[in-house]
N, C-alpha and C. Protein backbone atom coordinates (compact mmCIF):
# COMPACT_ATOMS: atom_id res chain seq x y z
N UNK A 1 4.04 -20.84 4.43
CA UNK A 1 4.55 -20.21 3.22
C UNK A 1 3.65 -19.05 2.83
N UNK A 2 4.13 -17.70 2.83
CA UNK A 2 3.42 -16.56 2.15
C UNK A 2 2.78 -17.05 1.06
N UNK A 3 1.60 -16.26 0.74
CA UNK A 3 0.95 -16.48 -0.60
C UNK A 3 2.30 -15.66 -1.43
N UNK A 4 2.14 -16.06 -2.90
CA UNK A 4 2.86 -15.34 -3.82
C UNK A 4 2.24 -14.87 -4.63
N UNK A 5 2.54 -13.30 -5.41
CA UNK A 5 1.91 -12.64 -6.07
C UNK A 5 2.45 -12.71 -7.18
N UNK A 6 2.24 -12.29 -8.48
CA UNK A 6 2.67 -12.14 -9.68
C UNK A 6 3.47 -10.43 -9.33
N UNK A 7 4.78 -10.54 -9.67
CA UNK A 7 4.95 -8.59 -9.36
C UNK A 7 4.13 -8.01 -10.72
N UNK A 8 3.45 -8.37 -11.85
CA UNK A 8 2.97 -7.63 -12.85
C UNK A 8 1.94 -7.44 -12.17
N UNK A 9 0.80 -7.86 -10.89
CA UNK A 9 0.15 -7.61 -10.60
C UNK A 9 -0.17 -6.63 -9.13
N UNK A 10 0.76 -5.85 -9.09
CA UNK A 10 1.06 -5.16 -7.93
C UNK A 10 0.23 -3.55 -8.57
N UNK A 11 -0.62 -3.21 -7.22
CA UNK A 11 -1.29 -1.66 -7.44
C UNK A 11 -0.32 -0.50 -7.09
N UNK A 12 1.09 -1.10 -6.52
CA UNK A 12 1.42 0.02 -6.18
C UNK A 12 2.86 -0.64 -5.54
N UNK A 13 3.76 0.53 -5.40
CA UNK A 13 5.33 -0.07 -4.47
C UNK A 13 5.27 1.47 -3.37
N UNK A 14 5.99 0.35 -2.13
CA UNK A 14 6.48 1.48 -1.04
C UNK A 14 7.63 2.32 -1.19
N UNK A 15 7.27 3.58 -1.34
CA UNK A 15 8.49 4.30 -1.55
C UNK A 15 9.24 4.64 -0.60
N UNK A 16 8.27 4.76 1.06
CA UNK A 16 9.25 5.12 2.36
C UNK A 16 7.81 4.58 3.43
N UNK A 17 8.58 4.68 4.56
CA UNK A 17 7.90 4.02 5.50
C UNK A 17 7.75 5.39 6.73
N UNK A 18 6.73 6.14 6.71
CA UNK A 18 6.93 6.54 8.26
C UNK A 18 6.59 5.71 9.48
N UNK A 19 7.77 5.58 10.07
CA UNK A 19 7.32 4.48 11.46
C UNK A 19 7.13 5.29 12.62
N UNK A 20 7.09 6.62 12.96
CA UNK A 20 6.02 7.12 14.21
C UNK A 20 5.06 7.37 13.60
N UNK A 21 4.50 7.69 12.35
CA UNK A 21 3.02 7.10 11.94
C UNK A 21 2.31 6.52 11.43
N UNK A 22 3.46 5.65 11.33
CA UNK A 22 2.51 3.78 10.98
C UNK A 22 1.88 4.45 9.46
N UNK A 23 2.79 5.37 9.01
CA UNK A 23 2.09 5.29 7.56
C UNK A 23 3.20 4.90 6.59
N UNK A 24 2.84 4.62 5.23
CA UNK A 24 3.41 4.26 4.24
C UNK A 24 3.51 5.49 2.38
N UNK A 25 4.48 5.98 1.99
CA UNK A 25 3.97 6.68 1.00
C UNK A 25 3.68 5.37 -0.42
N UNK A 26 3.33 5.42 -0.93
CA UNK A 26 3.07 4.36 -2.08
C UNK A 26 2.92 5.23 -3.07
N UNK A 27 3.78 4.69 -4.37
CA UNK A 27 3.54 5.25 -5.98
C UNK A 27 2.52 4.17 -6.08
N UNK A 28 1.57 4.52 -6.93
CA UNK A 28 0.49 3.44 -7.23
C UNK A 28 0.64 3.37 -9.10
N UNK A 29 0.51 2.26 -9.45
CA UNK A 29 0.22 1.88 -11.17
C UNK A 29 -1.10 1.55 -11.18
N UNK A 30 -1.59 1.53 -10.13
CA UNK A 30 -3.38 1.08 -10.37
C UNK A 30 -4.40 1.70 -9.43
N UNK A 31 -5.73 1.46 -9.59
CA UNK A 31 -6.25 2.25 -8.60
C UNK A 31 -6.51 1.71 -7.04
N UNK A 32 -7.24 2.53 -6.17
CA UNK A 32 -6.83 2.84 -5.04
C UNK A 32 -8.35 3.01 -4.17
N UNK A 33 -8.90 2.06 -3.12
CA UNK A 33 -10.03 2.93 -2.60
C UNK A 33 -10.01 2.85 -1.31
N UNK A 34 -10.73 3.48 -0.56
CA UNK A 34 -10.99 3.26 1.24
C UNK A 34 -11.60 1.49 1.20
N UNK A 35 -11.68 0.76 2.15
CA UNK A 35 -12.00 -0.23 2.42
C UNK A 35 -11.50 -1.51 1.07
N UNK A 36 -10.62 -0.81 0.46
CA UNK A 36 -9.76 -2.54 -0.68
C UNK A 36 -8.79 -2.92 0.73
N UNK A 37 -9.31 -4.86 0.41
CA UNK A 37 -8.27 -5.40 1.02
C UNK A 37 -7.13 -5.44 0.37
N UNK A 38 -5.89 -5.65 0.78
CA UNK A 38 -4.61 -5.26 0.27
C UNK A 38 -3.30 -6.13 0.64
N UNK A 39 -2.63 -6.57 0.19
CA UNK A 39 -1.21 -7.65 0.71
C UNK A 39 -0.16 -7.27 0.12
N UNK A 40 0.88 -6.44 1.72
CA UNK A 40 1.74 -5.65 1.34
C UNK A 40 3.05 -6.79 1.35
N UNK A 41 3.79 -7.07 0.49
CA UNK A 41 4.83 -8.54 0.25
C UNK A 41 6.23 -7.86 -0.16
N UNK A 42 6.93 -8.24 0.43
CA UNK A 42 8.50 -7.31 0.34
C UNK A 42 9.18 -9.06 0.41
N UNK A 43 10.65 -8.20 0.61
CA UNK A 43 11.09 -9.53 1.07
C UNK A 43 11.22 -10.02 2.96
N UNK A 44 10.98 -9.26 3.67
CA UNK A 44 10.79 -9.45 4.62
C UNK A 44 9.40 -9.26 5.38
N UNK A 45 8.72 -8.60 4.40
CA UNK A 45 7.34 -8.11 4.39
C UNK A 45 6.00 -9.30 4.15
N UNK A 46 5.39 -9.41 5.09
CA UNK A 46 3.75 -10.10 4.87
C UNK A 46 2.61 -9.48 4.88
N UNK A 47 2.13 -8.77 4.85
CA UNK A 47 0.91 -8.32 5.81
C UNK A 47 -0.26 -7.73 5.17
N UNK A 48 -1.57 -8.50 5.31
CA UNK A 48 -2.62 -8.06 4.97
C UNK A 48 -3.24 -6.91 5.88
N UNK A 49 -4.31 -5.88 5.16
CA UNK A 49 -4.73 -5.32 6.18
C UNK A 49 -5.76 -4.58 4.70
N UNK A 50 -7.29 -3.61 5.59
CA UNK A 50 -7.76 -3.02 4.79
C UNK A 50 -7.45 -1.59 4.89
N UNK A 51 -7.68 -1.25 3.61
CA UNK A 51 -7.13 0.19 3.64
C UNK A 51 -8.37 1.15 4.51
N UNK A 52 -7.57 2.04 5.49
CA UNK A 52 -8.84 2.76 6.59
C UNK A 52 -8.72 3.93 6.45
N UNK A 53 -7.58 4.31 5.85
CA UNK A 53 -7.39 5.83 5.91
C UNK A 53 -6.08 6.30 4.41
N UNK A 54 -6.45 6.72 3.79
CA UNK A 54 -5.58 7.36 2.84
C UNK A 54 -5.06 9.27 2.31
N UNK A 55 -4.40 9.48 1.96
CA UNK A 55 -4.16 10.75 1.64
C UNK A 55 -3.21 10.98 0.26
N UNK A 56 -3.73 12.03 -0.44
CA UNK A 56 -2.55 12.39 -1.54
C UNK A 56 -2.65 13.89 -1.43
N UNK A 57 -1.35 14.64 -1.11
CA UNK A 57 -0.75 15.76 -0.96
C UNK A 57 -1.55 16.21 0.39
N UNK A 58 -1.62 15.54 1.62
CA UNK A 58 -1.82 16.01 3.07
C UNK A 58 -3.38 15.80 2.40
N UNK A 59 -4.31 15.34 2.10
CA UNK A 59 -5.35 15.69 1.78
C UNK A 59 -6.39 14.52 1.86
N UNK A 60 -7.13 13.95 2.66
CA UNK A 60 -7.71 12.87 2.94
C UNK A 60 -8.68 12.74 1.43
N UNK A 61 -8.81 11.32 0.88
CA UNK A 61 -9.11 10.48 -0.46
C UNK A 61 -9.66 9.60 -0.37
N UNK A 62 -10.46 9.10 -0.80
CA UNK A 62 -11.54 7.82 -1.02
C UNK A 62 -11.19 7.17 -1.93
N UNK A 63 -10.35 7.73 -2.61
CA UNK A 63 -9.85 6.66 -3.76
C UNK A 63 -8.64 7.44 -4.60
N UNK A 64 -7.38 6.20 -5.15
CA UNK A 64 -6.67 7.65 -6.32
C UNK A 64 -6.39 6.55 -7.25
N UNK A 65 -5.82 7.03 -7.96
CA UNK A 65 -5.51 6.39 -9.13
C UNK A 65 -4.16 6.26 -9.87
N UNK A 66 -3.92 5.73 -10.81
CA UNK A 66 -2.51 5.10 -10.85
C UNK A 66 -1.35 6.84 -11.65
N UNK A 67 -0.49 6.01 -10.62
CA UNK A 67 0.35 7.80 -11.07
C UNK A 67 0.63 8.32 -9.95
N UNK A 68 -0.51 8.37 -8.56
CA UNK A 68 -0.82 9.44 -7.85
C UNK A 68 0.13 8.92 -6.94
N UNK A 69 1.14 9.25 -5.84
CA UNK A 69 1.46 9.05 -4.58
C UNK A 69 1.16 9.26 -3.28
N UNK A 70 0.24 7.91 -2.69
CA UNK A 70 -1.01 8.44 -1.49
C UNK A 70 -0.06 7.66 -0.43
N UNK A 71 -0.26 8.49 0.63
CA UNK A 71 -0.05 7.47 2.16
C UNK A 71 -1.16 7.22 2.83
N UNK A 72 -0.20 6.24 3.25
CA UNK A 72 -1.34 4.94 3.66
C UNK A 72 -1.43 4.48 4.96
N UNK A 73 -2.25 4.80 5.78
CA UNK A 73 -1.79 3.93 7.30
C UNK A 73 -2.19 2.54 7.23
N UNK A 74 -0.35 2.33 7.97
CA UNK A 74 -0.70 0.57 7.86
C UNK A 74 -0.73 -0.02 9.49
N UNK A 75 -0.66 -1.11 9.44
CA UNK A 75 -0.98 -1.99 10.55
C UNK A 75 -0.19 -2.20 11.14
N UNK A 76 1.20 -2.37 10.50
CA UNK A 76 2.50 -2.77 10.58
C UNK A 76 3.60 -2.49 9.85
N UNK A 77 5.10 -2.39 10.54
CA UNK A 77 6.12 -2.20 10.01
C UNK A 77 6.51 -2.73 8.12
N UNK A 78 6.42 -1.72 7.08
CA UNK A 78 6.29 -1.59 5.36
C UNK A 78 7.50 -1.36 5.31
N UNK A 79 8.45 -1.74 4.37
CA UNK A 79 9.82 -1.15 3.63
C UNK A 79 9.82 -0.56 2.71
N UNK A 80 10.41 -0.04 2.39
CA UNK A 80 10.44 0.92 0.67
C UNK A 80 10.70 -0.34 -0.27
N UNK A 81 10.08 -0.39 -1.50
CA UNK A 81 10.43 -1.40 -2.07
C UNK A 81 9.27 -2.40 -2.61
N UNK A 82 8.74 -2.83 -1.09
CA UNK A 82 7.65 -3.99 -0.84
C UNK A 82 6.35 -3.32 -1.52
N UNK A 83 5.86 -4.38 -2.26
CA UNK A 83 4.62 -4.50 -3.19
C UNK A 83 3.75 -4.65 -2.17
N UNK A 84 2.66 -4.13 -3.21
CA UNK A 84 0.83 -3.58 -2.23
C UNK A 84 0.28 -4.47 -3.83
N UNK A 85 -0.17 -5.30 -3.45
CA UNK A 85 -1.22 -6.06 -4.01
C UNK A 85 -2.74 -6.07 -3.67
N UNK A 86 -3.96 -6.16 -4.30
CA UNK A 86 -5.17 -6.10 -4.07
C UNK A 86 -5.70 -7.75 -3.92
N UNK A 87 -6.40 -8.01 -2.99
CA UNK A 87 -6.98 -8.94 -2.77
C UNK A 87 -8.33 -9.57 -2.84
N UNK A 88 -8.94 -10.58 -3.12
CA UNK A 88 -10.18 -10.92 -3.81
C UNK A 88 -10.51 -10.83 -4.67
């Protein structure tokens, strides 16, 4: 059984998925850094992973903050939709 999250506690939702580059765009409501672990939960969606690489407007970021829309390379196949939760 997936862990379950509270959705009030989500940093962010997938707005689109690029799948030839395994990246993700995300609106974020919270903040954002290089190395947060993270659990992306859709309805078909599981998947932990740490954040290794981010960008907002083509522009590599160490961190953003809520508002901003950063992509994200992920590990694995993200849907539009599916919640990005922070972990630990």
């Amino acid at each position: 059984m997936a862990e379950q999250h509270d959705p009030a506690d989500a940093v962010g939702t997938v707005t689109h998925y690029f799948g030839h580059l395994s990246v993700a765009a995300v609106s974020l409501t919270a903040p954002l850094r290089i190395g947060d672990e993270v659990h992306n939960q859709g309805h078909t969606t599981n998947l932990s992973q740490r954040i290794e690489s981010m960008e907002v407007d083509h522009q590599p970021v160490t961190e953003a903050k809520p508002g901003d829309d950063v992509a994200i390379k992920v590990v694995d196949h993200v849907r539009e939709h599916d919640s990005i939760f922070r972990e630990g």
